[in-house]
PDB file of N, CA and C in Angstrom:
ATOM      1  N   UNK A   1       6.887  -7.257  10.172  1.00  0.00           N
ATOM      2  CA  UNK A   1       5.772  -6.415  10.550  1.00  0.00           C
ATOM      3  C   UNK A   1       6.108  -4.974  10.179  1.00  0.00           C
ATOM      4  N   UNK A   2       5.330  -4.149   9.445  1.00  0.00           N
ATOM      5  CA  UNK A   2       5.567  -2.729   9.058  1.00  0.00           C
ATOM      6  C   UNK A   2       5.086  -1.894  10.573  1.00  0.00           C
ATOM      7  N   UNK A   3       5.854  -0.718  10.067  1.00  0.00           N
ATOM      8  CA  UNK A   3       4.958  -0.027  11.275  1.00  0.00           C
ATOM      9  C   UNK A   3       4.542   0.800  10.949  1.00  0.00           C
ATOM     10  N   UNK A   4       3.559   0.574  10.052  1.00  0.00           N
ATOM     11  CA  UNK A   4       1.728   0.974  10.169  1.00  0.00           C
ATOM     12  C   UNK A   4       1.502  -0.255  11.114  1.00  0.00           C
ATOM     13  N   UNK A   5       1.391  -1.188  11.805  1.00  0.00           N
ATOM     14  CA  UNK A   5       0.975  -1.974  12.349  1.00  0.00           C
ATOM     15  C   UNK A   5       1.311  -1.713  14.290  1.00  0.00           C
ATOM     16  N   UNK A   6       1.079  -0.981  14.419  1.00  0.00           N
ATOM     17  CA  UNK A   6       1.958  -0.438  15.543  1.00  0.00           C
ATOM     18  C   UNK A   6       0.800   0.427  15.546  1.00  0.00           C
ATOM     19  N   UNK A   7       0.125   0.387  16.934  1.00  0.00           N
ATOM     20  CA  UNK A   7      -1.181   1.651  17.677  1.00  0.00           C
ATOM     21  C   UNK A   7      -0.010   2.097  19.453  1.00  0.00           C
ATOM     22  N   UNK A   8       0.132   3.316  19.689  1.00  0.00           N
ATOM     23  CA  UNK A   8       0.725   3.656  20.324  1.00  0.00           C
ATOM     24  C   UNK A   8      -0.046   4.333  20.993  1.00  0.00           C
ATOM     25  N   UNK A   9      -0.270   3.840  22.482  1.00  0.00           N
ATOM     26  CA  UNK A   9      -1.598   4.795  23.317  1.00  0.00           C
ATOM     27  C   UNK A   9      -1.103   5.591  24.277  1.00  0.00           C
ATOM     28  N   UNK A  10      -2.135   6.844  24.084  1.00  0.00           N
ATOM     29  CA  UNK A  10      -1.444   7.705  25.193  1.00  0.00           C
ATOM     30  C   UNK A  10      -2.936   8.201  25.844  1.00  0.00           C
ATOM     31  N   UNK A  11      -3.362   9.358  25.819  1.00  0.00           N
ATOM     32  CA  UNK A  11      -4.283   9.510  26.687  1.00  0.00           C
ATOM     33  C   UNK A  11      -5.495   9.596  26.508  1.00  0.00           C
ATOM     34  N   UNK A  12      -5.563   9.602  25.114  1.00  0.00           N
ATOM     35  CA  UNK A  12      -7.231   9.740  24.073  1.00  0.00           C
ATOM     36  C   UNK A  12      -8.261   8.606  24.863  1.00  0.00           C
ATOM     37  N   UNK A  13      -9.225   8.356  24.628  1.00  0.00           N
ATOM     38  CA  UNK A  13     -10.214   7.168  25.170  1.00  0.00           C
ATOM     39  C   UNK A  13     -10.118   6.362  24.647  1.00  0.00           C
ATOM     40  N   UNK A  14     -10.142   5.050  25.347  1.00  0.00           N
ATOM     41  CA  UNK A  14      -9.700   3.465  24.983  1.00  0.00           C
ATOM     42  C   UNK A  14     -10.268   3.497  23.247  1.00  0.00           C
ATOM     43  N   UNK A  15     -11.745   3.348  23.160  1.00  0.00           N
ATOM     44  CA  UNK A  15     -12.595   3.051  22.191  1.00  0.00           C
ATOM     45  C   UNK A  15     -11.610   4.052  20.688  1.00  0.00           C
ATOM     46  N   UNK A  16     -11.078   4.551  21.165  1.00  0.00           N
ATOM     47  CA  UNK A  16     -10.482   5.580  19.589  1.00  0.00           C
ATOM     48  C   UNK A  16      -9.008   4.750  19.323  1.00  0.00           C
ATOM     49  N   UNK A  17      -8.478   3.847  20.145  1.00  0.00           N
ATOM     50  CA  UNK A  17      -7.159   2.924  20.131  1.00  0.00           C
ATOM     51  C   UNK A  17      -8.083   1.433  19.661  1.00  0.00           C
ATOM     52  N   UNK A  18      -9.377   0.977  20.549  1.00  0.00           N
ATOM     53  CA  UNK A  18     -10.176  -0.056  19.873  1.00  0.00           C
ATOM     54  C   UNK A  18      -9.979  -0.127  18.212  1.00  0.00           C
ATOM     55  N   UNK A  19     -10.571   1.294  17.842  1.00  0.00           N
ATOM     56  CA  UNK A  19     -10.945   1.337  16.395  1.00  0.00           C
ATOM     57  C   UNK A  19      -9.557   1.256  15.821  1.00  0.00           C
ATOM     58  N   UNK A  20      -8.691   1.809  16.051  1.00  0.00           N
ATOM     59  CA  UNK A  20      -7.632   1.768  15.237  1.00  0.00           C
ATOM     60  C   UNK A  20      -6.881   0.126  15.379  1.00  0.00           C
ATOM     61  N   UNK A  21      -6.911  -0.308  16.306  1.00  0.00           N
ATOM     62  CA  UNK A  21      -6.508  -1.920  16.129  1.00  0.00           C
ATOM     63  C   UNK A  21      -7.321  -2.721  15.145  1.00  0.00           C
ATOM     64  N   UNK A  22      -8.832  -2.303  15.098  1.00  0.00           N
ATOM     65  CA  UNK A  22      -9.773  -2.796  14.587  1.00  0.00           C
ATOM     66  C   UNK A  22      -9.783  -2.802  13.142  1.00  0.00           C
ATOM     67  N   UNK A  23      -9.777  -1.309  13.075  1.00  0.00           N
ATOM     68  CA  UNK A  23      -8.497  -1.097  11.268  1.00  0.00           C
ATOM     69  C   UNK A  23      -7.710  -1.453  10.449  1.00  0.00           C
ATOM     70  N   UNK A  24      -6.611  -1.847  12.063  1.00  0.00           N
ATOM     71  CA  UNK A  24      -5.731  -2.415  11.258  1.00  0.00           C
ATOM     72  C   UNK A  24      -5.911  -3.604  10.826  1.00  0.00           C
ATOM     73  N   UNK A  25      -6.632  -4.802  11.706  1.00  0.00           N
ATOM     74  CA  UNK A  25      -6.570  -6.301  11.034  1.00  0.00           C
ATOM     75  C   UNK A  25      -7.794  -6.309  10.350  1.00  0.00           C
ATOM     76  N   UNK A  26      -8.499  -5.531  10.032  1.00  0.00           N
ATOM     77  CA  UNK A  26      -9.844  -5.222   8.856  1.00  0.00           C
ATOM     78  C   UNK A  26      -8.929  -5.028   7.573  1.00  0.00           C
ATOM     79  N   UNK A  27      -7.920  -4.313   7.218  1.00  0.00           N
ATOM     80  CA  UNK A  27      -6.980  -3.354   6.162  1.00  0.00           C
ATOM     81  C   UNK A  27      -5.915  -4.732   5.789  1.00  0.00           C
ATOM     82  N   UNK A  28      -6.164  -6.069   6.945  1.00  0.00           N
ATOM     83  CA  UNK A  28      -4.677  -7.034   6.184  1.00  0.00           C
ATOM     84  C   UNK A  28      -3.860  -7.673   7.081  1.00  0.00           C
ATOM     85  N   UNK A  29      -3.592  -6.575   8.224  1.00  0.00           N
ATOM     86  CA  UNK A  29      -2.860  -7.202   9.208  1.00  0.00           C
ATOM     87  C   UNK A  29      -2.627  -8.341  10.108  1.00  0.00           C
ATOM     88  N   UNK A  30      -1.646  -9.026   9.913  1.00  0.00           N
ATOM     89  CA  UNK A  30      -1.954 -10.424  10.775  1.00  0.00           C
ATOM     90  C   UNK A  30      -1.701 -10.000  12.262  1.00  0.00           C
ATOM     91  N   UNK A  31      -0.646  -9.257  12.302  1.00  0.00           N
ATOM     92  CA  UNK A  31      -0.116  -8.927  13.702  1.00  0.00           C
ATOM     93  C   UNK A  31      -0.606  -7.071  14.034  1.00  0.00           C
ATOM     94  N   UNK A  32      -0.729  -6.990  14.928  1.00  0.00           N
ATOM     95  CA  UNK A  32      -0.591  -5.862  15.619  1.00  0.00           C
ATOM     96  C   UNK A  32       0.132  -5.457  16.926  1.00  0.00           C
ATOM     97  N   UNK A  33       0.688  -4.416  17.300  1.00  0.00           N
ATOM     98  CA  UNK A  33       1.493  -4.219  18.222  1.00  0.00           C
ATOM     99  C   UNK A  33       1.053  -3.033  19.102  1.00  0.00           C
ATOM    100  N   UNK A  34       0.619  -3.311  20.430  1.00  0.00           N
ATOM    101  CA  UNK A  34       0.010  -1.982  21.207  1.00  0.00           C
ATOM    102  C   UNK A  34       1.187  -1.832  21.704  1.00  0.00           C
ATOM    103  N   UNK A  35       1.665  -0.464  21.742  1.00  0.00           N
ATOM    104  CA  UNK A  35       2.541  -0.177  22.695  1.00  0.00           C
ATOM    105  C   UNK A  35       2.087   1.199  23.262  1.00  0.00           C
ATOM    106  N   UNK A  36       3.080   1.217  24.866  1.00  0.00           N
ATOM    107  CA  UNK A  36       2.155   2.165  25.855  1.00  0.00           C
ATOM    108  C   UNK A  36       3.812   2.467  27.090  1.00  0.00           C
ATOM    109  N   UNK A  37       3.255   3.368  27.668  1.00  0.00           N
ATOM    110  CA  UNK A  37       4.321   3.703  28.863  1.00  0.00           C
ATOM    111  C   UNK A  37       4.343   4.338  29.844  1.00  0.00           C
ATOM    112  N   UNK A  38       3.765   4.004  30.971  1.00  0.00           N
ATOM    113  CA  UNK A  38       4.060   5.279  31.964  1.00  0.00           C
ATOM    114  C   UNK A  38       2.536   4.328  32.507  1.00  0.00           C
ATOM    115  N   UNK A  39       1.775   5.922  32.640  1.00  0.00           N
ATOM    116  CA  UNK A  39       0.328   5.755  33.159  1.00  0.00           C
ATOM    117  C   UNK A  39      -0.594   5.070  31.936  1.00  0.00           C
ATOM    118  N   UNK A  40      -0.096   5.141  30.615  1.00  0.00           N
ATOM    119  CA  UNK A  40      -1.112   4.728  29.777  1.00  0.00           C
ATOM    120  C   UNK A  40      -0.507   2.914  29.697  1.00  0.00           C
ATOM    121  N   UNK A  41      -0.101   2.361  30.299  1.00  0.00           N
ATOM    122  CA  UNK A  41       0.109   1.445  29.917  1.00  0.00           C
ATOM    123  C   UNK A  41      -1.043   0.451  30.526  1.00  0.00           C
ATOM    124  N   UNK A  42      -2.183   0.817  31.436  1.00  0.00           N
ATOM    125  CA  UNK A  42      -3.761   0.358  31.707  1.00  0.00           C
ATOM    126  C   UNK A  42      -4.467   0.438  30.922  1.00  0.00           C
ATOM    127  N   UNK A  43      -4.263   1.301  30.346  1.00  0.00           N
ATOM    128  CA  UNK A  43      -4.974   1.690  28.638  1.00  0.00           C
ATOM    129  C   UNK A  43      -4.629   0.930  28.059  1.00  0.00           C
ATOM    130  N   UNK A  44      -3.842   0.547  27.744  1.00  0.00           N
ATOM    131  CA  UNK A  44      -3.114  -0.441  26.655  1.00  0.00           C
ATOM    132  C   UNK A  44      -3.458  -1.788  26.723  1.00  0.00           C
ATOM    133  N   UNK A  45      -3.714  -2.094  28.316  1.00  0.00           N
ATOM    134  CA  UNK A  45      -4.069  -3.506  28.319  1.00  0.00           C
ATOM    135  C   UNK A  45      -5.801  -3.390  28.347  1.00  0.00           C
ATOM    136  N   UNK A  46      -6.507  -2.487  28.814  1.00  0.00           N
ATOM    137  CA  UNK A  46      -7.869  -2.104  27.901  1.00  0.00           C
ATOM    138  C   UNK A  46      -8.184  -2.438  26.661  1.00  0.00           C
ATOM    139  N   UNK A  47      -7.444  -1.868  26.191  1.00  0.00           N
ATOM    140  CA  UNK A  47      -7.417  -1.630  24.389  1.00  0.00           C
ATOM    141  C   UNK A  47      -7.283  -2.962  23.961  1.00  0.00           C
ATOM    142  N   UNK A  48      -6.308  -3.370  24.432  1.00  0.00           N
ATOM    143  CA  UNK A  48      -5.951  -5.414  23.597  1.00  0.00           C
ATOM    144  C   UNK A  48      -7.136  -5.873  24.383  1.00  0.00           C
ATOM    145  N   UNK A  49      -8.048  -6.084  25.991  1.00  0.00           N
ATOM    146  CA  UNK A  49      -8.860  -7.162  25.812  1.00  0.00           C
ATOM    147  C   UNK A  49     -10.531  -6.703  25.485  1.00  0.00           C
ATOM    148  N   UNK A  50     -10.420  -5.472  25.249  1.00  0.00           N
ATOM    149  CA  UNK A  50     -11.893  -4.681  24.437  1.00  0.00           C
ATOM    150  C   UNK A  50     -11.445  -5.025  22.921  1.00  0.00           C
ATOM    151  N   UNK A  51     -10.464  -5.203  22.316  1.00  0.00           N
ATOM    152  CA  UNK A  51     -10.180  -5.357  20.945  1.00  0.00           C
ATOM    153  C   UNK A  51     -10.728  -6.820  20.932  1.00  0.00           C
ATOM    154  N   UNK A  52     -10.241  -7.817  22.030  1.00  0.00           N
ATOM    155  CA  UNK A  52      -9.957  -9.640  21.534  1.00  0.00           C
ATOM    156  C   UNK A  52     -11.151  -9.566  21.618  1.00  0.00           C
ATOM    157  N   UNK A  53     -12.023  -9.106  23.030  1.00  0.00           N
ATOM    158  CA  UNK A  53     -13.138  -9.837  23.297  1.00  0.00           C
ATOM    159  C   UNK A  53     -14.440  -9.312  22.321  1.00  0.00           C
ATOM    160  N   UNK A  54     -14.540  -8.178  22.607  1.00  0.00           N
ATOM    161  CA  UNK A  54     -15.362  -7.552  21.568  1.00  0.00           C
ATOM    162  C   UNK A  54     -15.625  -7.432  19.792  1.00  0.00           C
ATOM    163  N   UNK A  55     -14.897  -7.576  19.437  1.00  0.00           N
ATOM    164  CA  UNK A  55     -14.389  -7.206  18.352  1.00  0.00           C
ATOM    165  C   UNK A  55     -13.995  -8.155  17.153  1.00  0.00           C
ATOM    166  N   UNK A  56     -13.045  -8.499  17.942  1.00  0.00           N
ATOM    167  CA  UNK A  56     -11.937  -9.762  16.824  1.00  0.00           C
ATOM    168  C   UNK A  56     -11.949 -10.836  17.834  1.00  0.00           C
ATOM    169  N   UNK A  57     -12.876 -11.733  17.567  1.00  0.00           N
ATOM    170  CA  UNK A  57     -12.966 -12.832  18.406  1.00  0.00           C
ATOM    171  C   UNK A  57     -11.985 -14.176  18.089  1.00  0.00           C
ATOM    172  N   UNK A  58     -11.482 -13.671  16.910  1.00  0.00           N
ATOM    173  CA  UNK A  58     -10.010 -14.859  16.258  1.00  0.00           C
ATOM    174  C   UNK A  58      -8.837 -14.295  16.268  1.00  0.00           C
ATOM    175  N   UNK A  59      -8.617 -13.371  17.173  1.00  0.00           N
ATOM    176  CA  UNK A  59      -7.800 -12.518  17.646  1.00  0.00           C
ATOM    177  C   UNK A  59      -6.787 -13.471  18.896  1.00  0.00           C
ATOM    178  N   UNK A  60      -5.920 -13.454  19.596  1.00  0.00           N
ATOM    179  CA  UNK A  60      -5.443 -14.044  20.760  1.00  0.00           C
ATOM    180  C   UNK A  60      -3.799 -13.122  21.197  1.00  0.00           C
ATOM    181  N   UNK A  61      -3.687 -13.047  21.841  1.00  0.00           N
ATOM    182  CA  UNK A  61      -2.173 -11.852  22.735  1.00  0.00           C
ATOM    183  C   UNK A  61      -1.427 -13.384  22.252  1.00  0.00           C
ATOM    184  N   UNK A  62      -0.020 -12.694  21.349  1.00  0.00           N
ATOM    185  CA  UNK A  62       0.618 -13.372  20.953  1.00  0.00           C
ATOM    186  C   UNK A  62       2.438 -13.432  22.008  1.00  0.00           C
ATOM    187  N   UNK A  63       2.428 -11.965  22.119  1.00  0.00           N
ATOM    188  CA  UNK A  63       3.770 -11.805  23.333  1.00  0.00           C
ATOM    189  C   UNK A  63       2.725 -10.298  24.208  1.00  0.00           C
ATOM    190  N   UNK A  64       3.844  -9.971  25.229  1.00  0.00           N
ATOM    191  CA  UNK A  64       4.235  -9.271  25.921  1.00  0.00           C
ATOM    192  C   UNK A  64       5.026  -8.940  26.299  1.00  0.00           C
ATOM    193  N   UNK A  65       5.831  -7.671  26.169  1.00  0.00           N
ATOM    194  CA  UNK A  65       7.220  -7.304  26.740  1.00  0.00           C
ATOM    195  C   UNK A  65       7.355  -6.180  27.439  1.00  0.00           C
ATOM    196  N   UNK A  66       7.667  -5.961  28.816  1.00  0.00           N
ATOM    197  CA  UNK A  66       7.808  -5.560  29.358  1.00  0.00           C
ATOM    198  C   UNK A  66       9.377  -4.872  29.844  1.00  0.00           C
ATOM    199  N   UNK A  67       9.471  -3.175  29.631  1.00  0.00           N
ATOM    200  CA  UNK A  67      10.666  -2.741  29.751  1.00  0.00           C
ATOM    201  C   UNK A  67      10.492  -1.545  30.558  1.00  0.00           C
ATOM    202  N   UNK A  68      11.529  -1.388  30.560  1.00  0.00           N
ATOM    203  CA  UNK A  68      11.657   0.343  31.477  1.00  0.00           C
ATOM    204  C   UNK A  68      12.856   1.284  30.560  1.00  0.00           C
ATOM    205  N   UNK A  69      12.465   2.738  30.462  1.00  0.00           N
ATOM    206  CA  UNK A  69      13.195   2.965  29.469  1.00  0.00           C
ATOM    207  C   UNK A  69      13.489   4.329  30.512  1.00  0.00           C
ATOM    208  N   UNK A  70      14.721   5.121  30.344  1.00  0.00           N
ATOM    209  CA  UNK A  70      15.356   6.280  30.668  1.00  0.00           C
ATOM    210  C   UNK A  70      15.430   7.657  29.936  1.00  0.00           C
ATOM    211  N   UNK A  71      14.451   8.651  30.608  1.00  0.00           N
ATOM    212  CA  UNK A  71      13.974   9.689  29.999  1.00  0.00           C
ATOM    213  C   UNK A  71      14.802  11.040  30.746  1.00  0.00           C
ATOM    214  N   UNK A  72      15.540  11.838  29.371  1.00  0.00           N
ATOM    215  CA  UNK A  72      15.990  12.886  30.683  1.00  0.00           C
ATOM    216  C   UNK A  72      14.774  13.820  30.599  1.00  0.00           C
ATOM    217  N   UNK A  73      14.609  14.637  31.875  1.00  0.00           N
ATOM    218  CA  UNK A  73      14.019  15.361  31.884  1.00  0.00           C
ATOM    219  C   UNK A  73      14.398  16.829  32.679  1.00  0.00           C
ATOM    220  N   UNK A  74      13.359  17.875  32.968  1.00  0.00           N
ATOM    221  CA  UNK A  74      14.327  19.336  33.817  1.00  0.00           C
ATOM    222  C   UNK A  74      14.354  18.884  34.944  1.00  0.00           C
ATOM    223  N   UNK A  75      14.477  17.959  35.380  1.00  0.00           N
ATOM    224  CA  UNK A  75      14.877  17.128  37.144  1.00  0.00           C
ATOM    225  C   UNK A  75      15.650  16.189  36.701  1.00  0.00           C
ATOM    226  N   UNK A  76      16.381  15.928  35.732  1.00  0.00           N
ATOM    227  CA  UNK A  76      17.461  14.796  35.778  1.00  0.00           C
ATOM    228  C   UNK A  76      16.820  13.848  35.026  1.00  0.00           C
ATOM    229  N   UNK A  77      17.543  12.321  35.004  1.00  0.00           N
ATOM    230  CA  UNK A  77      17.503  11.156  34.464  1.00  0.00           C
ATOM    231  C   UNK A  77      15.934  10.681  35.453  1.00  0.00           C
ATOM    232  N   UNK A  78      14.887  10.148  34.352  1.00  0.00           N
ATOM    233  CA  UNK A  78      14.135   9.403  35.384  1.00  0.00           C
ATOM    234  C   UNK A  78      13.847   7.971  34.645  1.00  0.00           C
ATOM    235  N   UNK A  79      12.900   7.106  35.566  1.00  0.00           N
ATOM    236  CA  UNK A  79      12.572   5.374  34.390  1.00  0.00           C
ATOM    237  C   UNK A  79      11.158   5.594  34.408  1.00  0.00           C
ATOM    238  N   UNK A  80      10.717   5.363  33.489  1.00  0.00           N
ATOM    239  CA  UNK A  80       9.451   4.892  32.959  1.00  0.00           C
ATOM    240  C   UNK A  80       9.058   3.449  32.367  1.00  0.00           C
ATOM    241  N   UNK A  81       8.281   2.851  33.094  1.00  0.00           N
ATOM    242  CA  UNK A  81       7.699   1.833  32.348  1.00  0.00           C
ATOM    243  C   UNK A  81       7.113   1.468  30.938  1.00  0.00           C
ATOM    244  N   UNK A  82       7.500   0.631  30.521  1.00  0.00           N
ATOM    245  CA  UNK A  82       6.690   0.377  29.123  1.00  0.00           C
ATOM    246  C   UNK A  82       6.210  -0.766  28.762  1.00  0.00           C
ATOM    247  N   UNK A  83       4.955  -0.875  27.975  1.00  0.00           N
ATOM    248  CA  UNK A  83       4.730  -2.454  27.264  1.00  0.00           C
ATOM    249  C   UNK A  83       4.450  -2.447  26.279  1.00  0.00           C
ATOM    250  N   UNK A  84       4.277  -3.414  25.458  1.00  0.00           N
ATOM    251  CA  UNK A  84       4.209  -3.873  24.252  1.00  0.00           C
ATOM    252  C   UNK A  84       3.426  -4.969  23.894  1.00  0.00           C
ATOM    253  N   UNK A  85       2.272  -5.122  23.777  1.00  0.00           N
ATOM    254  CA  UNK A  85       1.445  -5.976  23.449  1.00  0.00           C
ATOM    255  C   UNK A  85       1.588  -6.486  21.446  1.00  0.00           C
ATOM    256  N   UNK A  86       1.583  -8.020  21.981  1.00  0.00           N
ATOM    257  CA  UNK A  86       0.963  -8.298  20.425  1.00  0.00           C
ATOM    258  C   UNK A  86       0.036  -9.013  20.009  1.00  0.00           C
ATOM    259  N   UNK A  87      -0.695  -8.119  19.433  1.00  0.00           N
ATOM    260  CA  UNK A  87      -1.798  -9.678  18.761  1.00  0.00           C
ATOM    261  C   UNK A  87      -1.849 -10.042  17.281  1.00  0.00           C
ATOM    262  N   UNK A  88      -2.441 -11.296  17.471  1.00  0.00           N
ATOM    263  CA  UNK A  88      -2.265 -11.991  16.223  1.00  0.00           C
ATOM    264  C   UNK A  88      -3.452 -12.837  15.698  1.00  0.00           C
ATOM    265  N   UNK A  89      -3.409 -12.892  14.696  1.00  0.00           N
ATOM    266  CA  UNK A  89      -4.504 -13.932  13.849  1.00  0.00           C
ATOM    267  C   UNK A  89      -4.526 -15.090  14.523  1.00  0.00           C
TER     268      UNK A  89
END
């Protein structure tokens, strides 16, 4: 999987992460990969079932992975959540 295939959401509106998934398996892509972290990671699972249901109806969530990753910040070490959605042909 290249990563052009990779939509990374953060706080823009669902429908502007829609289109770009939508792009990508219009442009070739078999797989796509949402990934998200923190607060946008509701977004993220937005985005994959407004993409399957709406959209790409031969579409289906192929994994999910779920991590927590360690960010320093000016208050120290903190964890943030993350996911990773994939869909596929």
């Amino acid at each position: 999987m290249a990563e052009d295939d990779v939509v990374f959401v953060g706080n823009k509106p669902v429908m502007n992460y829609v289109l770009a998934v939508v792009t990508q398996f219009n442009s070739g892509a078999g797989e796509v990969r949402i990934m998200a972290r923190g607060r946008a990671i509701s977004r993220a699972v937005d985005v994959a079932e407004v993409s399957r249901s709406r959209f790409l109806g031969d579409v289906h969530v192929k994994d999910i992975q779920i991590s927590t990753e360690t960010l320093n910040t000016d208050r120290g070490e903190t964890n943030v959540s993350a996911i990773e959605i994939t869909l596929s042909k």
